[in-house]
N, C-alpha and C. Protein backbone atom coordinates (compact mmCIF):
# COMPACT_ATOMS: atom_id res chain seq x y z
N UNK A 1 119.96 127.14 77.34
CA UNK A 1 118.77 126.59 76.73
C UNK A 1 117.80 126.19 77.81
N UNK A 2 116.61 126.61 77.80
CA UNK A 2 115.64 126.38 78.63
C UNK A 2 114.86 124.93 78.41
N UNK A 3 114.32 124.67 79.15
CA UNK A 3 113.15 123.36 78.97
C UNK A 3 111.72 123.76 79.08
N UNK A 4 110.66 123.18 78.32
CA UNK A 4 109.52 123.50 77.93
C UNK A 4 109.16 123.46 78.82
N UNK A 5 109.40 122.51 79.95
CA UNK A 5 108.70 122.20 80.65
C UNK A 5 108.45 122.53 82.50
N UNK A 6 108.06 123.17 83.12
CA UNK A 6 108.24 124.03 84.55
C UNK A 6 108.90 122.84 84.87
N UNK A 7 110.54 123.84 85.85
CA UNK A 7 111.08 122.54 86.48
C UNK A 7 110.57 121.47 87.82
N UNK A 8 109.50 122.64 87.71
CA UNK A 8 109.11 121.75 89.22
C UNK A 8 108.04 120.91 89.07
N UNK A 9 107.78 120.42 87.69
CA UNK A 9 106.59 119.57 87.63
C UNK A 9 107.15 118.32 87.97
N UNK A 10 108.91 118.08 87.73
CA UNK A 10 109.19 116.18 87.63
C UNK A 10 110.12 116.36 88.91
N UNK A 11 110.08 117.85 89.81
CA UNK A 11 110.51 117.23 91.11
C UNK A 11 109.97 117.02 92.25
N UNK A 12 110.71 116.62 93.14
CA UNK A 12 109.97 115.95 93.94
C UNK A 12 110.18 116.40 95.21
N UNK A 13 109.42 116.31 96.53
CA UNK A 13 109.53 116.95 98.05
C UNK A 13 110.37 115.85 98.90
N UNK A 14 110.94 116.12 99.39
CA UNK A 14 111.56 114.43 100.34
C UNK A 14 111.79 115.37 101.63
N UNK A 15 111.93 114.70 102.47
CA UNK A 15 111.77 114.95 103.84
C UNK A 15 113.56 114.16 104.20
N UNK A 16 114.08 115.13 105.19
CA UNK A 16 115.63 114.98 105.05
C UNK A 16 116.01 113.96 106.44
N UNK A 17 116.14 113.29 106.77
CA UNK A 17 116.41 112.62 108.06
C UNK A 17 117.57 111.89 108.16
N UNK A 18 117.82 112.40 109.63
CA UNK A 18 119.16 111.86 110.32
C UNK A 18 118.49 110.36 111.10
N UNK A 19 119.63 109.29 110.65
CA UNK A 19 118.93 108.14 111.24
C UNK A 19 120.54 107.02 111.94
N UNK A 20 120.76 107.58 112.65
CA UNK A 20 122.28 107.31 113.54
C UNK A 20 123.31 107.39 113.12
N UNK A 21 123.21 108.78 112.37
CA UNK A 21 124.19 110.07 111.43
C UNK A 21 124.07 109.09 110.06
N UNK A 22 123.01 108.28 109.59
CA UNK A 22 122.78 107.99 108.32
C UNK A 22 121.91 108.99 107.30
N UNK A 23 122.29 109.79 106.80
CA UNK A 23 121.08 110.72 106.13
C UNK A 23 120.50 109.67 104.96
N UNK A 24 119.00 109.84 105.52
CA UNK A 24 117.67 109.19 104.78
C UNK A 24 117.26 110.30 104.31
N UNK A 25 116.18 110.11 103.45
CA UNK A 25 114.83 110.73 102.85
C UNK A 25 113.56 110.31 102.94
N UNK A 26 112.66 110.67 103.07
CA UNK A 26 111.33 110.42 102.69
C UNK A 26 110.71 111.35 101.89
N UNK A 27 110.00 110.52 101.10
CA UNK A 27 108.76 111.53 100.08
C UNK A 27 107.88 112.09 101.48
N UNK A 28 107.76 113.48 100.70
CA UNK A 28 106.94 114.24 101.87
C UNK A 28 105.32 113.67 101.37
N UNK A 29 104.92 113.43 100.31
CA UNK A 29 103.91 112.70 100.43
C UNK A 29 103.55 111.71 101.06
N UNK A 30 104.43 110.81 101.62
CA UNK A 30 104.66 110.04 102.55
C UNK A 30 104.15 110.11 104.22
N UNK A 31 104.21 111.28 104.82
CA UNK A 31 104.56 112.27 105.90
C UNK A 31 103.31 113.14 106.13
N UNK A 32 102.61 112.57 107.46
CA UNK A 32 101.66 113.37 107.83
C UNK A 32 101.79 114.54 108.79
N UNK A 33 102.72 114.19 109.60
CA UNK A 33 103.25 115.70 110.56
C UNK A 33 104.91 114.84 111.05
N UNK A 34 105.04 115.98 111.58
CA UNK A 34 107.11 115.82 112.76
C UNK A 34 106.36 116.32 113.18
N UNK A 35 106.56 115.20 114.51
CA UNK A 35 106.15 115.82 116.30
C UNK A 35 107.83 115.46 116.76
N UNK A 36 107.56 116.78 117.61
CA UNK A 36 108.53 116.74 119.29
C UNK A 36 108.57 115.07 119.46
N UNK A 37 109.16 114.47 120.07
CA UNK A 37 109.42 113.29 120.51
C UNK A 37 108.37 113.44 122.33
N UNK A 38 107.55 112.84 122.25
CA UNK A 38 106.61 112.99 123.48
C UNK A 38 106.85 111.43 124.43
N UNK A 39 105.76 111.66 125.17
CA UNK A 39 106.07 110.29 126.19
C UNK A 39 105.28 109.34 125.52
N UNK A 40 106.24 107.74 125.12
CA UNK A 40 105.43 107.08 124.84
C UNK A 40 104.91 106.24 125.29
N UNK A 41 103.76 105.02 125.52
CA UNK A 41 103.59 103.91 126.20
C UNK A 41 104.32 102.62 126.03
N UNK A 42 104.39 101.74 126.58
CA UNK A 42 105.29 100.38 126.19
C UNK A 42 104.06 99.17 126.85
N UNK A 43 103.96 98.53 125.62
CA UNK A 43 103.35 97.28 126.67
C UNK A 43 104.37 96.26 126.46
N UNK A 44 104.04 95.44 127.93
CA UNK A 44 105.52 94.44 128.12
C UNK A 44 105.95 93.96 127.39
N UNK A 45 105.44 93.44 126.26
CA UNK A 45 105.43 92.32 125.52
C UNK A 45 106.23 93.20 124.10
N UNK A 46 106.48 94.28 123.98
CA UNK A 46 107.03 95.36 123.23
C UNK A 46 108.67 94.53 122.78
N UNK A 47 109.29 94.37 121.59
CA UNK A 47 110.00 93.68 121.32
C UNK A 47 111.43 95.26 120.78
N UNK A 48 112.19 94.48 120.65
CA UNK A 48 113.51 96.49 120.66
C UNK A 48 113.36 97.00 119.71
N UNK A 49 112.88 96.84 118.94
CA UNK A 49 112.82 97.28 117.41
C UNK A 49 111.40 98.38 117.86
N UNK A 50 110.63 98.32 118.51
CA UNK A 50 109.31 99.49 118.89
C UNK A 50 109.91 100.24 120.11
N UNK A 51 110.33 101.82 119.18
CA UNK A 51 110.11 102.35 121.10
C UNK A 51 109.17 102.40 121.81
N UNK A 52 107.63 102.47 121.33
CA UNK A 52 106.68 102.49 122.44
C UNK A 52 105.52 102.76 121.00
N UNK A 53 104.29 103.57 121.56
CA UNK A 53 103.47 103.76 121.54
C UNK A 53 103.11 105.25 121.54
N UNK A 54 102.41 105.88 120.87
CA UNK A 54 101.94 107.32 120.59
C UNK A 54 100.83 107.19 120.44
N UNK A 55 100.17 107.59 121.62
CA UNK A 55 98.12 108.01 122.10
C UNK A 55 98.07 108.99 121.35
N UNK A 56 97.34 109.24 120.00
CA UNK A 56 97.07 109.51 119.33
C UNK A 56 95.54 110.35 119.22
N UNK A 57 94.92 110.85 120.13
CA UNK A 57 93.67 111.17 120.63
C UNK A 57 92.88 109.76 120.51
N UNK A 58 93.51 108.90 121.68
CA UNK A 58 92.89 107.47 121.97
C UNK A 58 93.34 106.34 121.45
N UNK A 59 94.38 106.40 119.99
CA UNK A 59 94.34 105.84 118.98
C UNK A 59 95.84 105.14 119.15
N UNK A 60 96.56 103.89 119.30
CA UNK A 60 97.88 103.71 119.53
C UNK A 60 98.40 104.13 118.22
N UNK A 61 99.28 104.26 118.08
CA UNK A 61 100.27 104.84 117.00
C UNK A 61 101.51 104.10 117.04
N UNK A 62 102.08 103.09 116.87
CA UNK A 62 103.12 102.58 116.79
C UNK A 62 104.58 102.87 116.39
N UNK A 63 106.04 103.35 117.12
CA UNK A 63 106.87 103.93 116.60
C UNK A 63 107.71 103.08 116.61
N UNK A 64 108.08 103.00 115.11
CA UNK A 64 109.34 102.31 115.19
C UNK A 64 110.33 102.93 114.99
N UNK A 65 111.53 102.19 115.58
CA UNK A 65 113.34 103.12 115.87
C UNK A 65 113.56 102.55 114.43
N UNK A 66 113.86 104.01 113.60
CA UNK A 66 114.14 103.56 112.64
C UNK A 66 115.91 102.60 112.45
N UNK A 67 116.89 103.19 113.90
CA UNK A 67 117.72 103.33 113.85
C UNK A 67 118.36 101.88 114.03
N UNK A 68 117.35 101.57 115.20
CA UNK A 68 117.45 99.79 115.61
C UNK A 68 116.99 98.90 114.50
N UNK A 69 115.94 99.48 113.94
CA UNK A 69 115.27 98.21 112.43
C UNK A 69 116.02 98.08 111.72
N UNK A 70 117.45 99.37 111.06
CA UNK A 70 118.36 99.30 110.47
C UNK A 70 119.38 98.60 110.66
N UNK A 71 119.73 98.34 112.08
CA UNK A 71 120.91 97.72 112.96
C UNK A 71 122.08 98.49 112.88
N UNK A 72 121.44 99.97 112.72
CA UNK A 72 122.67 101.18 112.96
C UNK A 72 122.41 101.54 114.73
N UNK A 73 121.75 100.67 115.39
CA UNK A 73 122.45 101.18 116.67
C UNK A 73 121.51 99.61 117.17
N UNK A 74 122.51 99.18 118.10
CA UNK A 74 122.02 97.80 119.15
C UNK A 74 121.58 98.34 120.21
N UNK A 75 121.30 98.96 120.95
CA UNK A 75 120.17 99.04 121.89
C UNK A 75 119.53 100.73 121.88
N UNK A 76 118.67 100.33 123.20
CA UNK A 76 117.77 101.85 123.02
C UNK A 76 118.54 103.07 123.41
N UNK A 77 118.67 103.91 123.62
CA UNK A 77 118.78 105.30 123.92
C UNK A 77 117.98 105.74 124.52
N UNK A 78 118.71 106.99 125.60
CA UNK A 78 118.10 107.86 126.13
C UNK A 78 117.75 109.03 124.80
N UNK A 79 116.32 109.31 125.12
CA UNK A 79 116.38 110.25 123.83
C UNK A 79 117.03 111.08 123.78
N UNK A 80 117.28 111.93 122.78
CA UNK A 80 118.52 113.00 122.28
C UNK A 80 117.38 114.25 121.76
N UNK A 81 117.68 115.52 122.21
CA UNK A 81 117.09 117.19 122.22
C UNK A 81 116.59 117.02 121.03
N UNK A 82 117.24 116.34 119.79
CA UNK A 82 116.60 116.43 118.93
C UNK A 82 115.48 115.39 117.78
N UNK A 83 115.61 114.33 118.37
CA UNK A 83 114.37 113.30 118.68
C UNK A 83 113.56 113.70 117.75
N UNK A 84 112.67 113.09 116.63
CA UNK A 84 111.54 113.39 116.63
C UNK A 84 111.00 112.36 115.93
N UNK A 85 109.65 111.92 115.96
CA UNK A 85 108.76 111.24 115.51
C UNK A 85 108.20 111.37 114.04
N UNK A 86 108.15 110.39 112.63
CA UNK A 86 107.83 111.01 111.76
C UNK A 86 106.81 109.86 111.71
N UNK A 87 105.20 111.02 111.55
CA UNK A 87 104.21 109.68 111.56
C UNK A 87 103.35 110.08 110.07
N UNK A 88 103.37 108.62 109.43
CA UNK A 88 103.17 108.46 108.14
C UNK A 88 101.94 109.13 107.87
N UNK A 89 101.32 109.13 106.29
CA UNK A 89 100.46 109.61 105.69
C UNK A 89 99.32 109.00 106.44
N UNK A 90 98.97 107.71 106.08
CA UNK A 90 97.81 107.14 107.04
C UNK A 90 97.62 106.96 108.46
N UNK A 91 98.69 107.80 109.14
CA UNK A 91 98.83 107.80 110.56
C UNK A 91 98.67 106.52 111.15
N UNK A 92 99.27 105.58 110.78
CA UNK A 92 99.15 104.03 111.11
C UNK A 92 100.29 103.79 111.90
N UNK A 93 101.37 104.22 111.23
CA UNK A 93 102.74 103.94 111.94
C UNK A 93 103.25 105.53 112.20
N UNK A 94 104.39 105.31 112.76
CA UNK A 94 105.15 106.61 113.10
C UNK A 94 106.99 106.25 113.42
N UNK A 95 107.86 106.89 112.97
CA UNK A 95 109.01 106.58 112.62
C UNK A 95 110.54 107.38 113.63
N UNK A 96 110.49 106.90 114.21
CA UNK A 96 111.62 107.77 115.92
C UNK A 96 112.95 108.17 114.61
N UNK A 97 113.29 109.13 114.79
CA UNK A 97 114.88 109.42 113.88
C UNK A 97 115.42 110.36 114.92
N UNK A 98 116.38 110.52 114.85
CA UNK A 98 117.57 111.27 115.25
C UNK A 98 117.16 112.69 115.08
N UNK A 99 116.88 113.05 114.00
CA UNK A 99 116.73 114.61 113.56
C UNK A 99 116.11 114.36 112.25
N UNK A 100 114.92 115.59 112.08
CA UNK A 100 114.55 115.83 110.45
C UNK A 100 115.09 117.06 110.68
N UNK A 101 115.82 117.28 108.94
CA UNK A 101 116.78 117.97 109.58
C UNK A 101 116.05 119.52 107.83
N UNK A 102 115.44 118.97 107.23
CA UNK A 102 115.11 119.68 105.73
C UNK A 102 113.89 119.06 105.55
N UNK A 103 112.87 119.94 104.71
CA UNK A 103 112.02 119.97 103.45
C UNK A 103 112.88 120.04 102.10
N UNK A 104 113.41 119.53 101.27
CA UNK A 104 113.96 119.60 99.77
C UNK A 104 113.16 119.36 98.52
N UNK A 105 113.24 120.29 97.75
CA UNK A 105 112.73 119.71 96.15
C UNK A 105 114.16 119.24 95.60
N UNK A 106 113.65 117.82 95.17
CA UNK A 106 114.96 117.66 94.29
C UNK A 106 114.80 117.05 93.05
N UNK A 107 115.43 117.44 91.89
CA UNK A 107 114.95 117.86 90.55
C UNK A 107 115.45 115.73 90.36
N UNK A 108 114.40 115.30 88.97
CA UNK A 108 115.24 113.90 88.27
C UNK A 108 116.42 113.70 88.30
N UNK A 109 117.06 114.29 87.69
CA UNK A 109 118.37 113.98 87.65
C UNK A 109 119.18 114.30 88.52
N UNK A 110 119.07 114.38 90.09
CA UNK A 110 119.85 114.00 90.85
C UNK A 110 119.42 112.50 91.70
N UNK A 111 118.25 112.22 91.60
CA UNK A 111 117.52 111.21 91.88
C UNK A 111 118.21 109.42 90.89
N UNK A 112 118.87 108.36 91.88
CA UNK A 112 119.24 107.33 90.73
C UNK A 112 118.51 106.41 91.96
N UNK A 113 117.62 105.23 90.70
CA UNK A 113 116.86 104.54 91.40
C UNK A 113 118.14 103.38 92.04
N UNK A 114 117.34 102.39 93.07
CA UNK A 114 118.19 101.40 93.84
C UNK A 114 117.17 100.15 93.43
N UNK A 115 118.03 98.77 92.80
CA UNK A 115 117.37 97.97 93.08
C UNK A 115 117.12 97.52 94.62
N UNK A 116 115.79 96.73 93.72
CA UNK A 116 115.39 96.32 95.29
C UNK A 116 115.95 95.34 95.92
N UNK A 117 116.89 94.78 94.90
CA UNK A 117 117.65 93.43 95.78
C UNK A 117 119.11 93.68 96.50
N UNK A 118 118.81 94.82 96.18
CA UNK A 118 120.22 95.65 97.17
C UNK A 118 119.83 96.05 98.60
N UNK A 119 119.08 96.16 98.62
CA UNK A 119 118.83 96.67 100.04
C UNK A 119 117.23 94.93 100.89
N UNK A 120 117.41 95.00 102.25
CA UNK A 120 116.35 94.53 102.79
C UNK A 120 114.85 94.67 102.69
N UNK A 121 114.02 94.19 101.89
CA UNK A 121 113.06 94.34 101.30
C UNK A 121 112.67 95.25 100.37
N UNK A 122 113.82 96.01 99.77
CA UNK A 122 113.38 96.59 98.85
C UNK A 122 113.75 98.08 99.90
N UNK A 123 113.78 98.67 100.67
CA UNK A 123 113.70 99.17 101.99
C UNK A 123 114.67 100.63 101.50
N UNK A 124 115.10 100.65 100.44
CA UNK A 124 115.87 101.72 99.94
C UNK A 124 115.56 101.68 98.36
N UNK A 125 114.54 102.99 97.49
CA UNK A 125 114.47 103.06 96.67
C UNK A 125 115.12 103.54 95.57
N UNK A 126 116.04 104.50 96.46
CA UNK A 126 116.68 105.56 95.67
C UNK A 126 118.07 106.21 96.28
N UNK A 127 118.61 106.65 95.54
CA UNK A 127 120.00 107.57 95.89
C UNK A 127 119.52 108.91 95.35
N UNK A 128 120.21 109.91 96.60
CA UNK A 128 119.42 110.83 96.08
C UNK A 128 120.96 112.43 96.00
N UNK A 129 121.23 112.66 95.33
CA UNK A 129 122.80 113.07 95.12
C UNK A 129 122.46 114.92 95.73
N UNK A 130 123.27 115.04 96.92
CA UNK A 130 121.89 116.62 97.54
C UNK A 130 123.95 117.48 97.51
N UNK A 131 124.39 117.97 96.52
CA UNK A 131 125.50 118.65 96.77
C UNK A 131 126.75 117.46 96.75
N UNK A 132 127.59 117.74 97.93
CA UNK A 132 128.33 116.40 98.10
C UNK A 132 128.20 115.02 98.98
N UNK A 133 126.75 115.50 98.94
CA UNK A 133 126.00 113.93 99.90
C UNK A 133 125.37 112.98 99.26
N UNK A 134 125.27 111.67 99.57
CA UNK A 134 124.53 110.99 99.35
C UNK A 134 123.11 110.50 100.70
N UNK A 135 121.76 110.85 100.02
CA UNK A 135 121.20 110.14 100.80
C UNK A 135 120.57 109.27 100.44
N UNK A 136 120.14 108.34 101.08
CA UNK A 136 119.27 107.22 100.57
C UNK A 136 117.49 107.52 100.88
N UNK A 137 117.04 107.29 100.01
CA UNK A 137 115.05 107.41 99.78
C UNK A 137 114.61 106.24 100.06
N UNK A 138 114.00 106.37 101.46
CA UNK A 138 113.35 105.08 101.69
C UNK A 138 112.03 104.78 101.29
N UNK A 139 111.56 103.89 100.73
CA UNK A 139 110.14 103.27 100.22
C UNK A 139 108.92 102.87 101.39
N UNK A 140 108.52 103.58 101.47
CA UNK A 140 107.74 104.15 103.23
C UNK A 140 107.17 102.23 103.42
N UNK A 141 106.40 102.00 101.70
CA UNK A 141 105.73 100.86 101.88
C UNK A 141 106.58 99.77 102.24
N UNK A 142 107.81 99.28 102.15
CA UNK A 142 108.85 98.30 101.95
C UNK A 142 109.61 98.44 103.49
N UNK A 143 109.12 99.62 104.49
CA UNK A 143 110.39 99.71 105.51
C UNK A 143 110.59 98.11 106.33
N UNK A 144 109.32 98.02 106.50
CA UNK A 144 109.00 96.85 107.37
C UNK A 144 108.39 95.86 106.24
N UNK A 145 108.98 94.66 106.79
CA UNK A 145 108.73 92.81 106.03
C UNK A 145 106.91 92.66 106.01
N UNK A 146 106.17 91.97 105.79
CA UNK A 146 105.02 91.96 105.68
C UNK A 146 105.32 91.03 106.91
N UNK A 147 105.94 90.40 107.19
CA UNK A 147 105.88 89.57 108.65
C UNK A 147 105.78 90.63 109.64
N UNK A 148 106.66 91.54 109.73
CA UNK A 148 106.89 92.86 110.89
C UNK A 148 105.21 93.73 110.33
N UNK A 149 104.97 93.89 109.68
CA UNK A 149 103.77 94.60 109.66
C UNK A 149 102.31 94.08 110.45
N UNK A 150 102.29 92.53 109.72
CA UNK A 150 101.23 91.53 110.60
C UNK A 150 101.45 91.51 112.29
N UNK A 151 102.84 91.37 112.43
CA UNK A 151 103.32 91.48 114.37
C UNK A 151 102.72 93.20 114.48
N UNK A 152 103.33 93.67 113.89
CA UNK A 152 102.98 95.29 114.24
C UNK A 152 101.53 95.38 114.60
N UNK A 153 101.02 95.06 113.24
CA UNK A 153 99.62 95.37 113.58
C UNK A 153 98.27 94.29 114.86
N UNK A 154 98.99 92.89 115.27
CA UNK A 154 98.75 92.50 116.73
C UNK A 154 98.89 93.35 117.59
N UNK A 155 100.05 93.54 117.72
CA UNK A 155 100.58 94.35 118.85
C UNK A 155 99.77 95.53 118.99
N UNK A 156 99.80 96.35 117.63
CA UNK A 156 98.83 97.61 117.92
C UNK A 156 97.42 97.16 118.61
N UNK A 157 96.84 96.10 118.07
CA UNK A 157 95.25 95.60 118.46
C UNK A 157 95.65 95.25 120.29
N UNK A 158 96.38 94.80 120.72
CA UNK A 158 96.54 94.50 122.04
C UNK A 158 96.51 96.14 122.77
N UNK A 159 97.31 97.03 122.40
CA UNK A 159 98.04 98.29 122.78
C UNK A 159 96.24 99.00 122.69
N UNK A 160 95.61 98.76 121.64
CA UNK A 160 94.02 99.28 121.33
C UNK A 160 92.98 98.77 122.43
N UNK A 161 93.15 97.73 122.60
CA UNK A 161 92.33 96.81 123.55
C UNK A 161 92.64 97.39 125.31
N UNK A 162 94.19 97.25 125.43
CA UNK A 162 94.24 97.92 126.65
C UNK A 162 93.62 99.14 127.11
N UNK A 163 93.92 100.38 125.73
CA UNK A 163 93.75 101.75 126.28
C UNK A 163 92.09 101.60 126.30
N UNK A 164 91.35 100.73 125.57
CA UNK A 164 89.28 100.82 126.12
C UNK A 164 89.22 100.03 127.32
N UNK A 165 90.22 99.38 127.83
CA UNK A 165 89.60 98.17 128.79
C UNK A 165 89.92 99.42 129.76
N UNK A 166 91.08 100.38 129.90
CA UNK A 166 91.23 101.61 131.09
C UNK A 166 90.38 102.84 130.46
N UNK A 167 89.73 102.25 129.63
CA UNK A 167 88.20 103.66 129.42
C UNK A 167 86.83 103.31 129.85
N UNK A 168 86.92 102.31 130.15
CA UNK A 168 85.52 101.38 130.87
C UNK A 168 85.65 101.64 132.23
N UNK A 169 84.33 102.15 132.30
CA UNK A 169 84.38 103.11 133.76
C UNK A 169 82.67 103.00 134.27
């Protein structure tokens, strides 16, 4: 028996990520590009939870380890071959993982929502059932506390301020 309805109108794109052999998701609506893992900047005052900074054609870009915010790994790493940076829709933030490892459509009904009082701010929306895996769908808006967003976004204004005060010439 068929359904009226095209299956691909109620599914959805998620973006597949390895996050210290934790498989995550993200809505690819979420997701403005995967870059290579490049060189980033650090200003001192950089706390472990930020690997650095991504110059952005002038612009700091802030990356956070997704892996350390989770407390699936206590300190930094040398990066790993397969490294990469996932920087959000509004190119505001940008997200260090282990590996993106898929593009997936995955239909409703493998999709079961997560309350939000199960996880740290809400920070996991969904279970997402891909074969015999489970991954978890993170809520791009919820990753970080509105406290970590306000620090984030200082920090970026300092990281902004530096790179014009070394363009004044």
């Amino acid at each position: 028996m068929s359904s009226s309805r095209p299956a691909s109108a109620a599914s959805a794109a998620y973006l597949l990520l390895d996050v210290a052999g934790v498989a995550c998701a993200l809505p690819r609506a979420a997701v403005s590009e995967i870059l290579p893992l490049p060189n980033l900047f650090r200003l001192p005052t950089l706390g472990p939870l930020l690997a650095g900074f991504l110059n952005l054609g002038g612009v700091p870009v802030p990356v956070v380890d997704l892996a350390r915010l989770f407390g699936l790994r206590a300190a930094a790493r040398d990066p790993g071959p397969y490294d990469h940076l996932v920087l959000a829709a509004d190119r505001a933030t940008a997200f260090l993982v282990d590996r993106v490892s898929d593009l997936v459509t995955v239909e409703p009904e493998a999709v079961r929502s997560v309350s939000g009082r199960q996880t740290l701010n809400g920070c996991v929306e969904a279970e997402i059932t891909l074969g015999d895996r489970l991954v978890h769908a993170l809520a791009p808006a919820r990753i970080l506390t509105l406290e970590e967003q306000e620090r984030l976004a200082a920090l970026t204004r300092a990281a902004q301020d530096r790179l014009a005060a070394l363009a004044v010439g």
